[in-house]
N, C-alpha and C. Protein backbone atom coordinates (compact mmCIF):
# COMPACT_ATOMS: atom_id res chain seq x y z
N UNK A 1 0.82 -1.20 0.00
CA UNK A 1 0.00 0.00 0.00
C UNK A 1 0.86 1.26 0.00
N UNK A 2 1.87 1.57 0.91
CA UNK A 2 3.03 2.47 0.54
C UNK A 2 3.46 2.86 -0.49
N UNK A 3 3.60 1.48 -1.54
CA UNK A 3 4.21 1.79 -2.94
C UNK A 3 3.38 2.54 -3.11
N UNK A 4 2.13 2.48 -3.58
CA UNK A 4 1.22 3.23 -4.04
C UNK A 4 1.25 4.22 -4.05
N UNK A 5 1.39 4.93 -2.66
CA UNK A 5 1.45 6.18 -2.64
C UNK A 5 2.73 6.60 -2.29
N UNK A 6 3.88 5.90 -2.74
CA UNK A 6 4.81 6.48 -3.12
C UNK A 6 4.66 6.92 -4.55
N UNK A 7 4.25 5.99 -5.22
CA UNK A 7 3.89 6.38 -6.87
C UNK A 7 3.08 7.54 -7.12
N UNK A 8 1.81 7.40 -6.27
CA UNK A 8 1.46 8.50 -6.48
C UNK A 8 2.30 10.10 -6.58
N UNK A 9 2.74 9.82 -5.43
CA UNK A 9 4.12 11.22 -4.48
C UNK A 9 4.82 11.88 -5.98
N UNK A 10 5.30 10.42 -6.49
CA UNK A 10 5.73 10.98 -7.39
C UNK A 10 5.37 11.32 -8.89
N UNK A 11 4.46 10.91 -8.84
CA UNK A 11 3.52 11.15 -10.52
C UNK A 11 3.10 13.13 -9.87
N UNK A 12 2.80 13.25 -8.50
CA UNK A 12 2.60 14.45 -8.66
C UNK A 12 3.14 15.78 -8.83
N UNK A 13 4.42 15.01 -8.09
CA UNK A 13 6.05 15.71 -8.20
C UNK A 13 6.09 16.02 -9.60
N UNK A 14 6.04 15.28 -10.34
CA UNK A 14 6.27 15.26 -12.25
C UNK A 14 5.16 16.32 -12.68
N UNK A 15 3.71 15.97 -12.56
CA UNK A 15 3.11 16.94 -12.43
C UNK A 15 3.24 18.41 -12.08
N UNK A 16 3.27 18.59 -10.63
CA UNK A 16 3.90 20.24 -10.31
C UNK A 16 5.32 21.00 -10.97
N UNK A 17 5.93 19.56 -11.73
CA UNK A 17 6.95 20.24 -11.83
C UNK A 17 6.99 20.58 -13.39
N UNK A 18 6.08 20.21 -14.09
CA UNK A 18 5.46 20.30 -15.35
C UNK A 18 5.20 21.86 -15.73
N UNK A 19 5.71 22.47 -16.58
CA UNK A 19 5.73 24.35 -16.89
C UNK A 19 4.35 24.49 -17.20
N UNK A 20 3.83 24.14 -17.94
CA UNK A 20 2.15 24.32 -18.04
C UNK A 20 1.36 24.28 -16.72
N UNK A 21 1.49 23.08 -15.89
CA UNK A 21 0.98 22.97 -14.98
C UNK A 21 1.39 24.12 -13.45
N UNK A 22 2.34 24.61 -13.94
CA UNK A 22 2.96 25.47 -12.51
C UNK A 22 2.89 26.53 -12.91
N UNK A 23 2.78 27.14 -14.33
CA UNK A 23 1.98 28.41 -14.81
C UNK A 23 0.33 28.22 -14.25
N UNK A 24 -0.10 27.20 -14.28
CA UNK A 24 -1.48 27.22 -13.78
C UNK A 24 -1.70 27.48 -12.26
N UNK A 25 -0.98 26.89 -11.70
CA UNK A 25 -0.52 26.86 -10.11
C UNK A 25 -0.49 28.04 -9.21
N UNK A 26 0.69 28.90 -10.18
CA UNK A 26 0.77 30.25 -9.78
C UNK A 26 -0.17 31.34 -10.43
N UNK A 27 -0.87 31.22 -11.04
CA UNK A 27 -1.80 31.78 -11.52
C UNK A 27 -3.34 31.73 -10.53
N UNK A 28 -3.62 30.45 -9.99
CA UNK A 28 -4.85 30.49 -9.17
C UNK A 28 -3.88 30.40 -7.50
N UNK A 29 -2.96 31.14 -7.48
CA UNK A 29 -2.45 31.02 -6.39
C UNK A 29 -3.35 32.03 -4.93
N UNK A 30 -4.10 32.60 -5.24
CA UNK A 30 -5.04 34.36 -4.90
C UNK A 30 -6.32 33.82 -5.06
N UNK A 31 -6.16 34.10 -6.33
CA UNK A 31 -7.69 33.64 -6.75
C UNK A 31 -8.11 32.66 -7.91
N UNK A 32 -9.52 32.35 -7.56
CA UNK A 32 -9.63 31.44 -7.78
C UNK A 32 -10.22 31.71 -9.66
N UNK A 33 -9.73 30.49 -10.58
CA UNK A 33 -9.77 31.17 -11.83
C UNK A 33 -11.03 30.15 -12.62
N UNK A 34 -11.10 30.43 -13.61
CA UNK A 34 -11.99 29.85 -14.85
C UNK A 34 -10.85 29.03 -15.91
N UNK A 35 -11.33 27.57 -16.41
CA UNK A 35 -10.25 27.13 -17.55
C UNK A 35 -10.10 28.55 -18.08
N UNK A 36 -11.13 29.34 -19.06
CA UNK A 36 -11.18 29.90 -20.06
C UNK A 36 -9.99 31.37 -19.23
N UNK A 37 -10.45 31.63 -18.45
CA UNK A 37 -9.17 32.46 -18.03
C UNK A 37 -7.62 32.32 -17.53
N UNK A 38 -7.61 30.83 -17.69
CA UNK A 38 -6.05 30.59 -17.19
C UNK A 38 -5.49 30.06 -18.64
N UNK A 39 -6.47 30.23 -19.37
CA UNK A 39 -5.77 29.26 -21.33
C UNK A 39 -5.58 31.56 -21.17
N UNK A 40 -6.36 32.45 -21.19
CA UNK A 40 -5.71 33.77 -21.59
C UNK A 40 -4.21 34.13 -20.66
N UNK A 41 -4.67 33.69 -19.69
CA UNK A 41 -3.29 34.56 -18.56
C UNK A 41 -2.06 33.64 -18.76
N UNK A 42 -2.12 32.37 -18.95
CA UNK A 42 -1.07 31.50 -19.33
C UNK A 42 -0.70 31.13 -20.67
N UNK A 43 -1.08 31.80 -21.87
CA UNK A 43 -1.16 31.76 -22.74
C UNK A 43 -0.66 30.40 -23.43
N UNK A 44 -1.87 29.44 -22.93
CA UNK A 44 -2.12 27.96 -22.93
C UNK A 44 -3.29 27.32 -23.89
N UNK A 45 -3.59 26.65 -25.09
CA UNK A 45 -4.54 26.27 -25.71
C UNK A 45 -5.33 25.63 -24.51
N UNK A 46 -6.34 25.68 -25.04
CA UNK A 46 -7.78 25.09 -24.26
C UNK A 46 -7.77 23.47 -23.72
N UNK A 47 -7.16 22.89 -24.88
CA UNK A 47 -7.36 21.84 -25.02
C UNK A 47 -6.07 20.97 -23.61
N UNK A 48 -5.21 21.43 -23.90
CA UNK A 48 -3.84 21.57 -22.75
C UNK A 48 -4.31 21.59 -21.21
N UNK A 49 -4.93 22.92 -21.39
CA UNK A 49 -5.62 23.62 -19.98
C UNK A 49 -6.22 22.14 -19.41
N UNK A 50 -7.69 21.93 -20.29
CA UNK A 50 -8.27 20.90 -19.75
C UNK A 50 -7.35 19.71 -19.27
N UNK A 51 -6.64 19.12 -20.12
CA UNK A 51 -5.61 18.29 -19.80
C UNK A 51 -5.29 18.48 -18.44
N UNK A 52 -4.33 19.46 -18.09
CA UNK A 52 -3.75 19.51 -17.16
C UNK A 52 -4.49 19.99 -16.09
N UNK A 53 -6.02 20.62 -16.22
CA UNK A 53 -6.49 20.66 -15.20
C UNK A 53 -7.03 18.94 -14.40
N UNK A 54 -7.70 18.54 -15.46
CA UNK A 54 -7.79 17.48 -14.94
C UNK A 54 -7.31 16.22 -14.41
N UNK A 55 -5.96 16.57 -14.32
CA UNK A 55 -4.68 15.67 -14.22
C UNK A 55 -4.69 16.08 -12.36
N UNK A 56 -4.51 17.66 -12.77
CA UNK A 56 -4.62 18.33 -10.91
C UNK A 56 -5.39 18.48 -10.02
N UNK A 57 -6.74 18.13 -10.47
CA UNK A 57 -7.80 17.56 -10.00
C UNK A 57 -7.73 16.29 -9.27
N UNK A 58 -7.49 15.26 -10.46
CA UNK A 58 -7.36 13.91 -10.04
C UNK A 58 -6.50 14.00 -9.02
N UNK A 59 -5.43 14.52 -9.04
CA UNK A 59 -4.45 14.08 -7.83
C UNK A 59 -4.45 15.39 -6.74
N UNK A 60 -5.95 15.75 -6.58
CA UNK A 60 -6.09 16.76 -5.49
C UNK A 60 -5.01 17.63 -5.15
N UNK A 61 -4.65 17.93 -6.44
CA UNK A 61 -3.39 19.40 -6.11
C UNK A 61 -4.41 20.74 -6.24
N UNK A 62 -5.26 20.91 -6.87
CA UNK A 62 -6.67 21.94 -7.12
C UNK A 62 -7.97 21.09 -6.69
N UNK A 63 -8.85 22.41 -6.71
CA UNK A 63 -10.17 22.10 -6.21
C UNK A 63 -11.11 22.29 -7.07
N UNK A 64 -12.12 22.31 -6.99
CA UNK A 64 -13.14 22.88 -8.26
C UNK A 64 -14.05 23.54 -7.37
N UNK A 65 -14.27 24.97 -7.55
CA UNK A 65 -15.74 25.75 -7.01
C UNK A 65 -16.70 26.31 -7.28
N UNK A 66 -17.83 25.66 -7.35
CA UNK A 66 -18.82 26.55 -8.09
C UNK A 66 -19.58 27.91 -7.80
N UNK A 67 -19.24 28.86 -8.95
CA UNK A 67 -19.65 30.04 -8.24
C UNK A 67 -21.46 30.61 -9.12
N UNK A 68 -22.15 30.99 -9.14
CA UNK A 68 -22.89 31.94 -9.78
C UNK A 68 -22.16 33.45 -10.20
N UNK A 69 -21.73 33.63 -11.20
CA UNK A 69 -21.37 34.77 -12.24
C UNK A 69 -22.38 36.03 -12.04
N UNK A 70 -21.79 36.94 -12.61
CA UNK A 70 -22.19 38.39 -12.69
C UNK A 70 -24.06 38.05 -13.64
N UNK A 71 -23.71 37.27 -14.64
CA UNK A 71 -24.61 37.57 -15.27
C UNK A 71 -25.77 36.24 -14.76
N UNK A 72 -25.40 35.41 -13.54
CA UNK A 72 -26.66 34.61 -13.02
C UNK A 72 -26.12 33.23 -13.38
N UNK A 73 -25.44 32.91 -13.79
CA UNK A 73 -25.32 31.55 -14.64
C UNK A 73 -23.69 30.64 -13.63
N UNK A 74 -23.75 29.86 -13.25
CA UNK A 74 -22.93 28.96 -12.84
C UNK A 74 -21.59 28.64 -13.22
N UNK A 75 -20.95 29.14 -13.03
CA UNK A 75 -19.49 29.03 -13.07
C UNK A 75 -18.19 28.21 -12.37
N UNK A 76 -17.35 27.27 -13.13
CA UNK A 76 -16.78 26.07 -12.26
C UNK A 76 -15.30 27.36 -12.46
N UNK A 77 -14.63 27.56 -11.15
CA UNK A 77 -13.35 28.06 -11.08
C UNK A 77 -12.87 27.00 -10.09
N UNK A 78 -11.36 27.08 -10.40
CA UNK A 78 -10.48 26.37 -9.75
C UNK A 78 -9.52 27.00 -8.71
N UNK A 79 -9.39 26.36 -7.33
CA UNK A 79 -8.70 27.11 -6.80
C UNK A 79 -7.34 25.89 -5.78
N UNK A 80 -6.18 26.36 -5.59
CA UNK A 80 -5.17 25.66 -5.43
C UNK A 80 -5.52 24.39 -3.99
N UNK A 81 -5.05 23.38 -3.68
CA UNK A 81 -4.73 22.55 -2.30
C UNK A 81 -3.87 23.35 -2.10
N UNK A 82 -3.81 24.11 -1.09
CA UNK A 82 -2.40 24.74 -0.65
C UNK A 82 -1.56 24.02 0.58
N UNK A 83 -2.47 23.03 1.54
CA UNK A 83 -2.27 22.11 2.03
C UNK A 83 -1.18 21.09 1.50
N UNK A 84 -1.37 20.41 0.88
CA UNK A 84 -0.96 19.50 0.15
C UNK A 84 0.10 19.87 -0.85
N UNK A 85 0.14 21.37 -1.22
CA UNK A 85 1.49 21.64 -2.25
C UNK A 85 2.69 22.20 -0.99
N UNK A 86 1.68 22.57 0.35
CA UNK A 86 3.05 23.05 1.40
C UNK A 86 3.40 21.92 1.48
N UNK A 87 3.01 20.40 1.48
CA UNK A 87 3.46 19.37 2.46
C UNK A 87 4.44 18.54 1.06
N UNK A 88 4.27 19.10 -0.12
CA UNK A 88 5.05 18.56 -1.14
C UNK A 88 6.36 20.07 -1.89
N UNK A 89 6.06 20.99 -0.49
CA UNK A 89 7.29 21.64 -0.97
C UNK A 89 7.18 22.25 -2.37
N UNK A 90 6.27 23.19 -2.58
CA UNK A 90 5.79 23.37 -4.00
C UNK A 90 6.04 24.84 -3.68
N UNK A 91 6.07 25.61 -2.66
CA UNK A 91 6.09 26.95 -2.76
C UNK A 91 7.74 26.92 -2.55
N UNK A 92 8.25 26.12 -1.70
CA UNK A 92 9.87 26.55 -1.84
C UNK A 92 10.61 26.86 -3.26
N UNK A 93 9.65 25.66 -4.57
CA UNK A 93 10.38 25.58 -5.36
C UNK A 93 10.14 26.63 -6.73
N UNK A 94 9.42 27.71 -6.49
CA UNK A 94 8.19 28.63 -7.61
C UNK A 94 9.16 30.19 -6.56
């Protein structure tokens, strides 16, 4: 069972340490963002974004929050585990 989540440890390590993914990282580091606004601020295709959001999802490095928008309508933004990137040493290394 250890291995496991040693494997995990480190598939996420590879992950955070991934430039797409740590442009995303530091980007919802404040606040919390929209795919469609972290493919503009990271100047990242869409298709990528999704990728890698859902990679940081799966391995609970981000969260997903649903907000209601200006104009009434439901909005999924993402916002960082900050928990879990202090305990993997993610701010020492950014």
């Amino acid at each position: 069972m250890s291995e496991t989540a040693d494997i995990d440890c480190k598939e996420i390590q590879n992950l955070i340490s991934d430039k797409d993914a740590k442009m995303i990282l530091m980007s919802i580091k404040t606040i919390p963002k929209s795919t469609s606004q972290l493919c503009v601020e990271c100047n990242i295709p869409t298709s990528t974004a999704y990728r890698k959001m859902q990679k940081l999802s799966h391995y609970r490095v981000i969260r997903k929050i649903g907000v209601i928008n200006e104009t009434g309508k439901r909005e999924m933004l993402y916002k960082r585990n900050a928990g879990l990137l202090k305990i993997l040493n993610f701010e020492e290394h950014c």
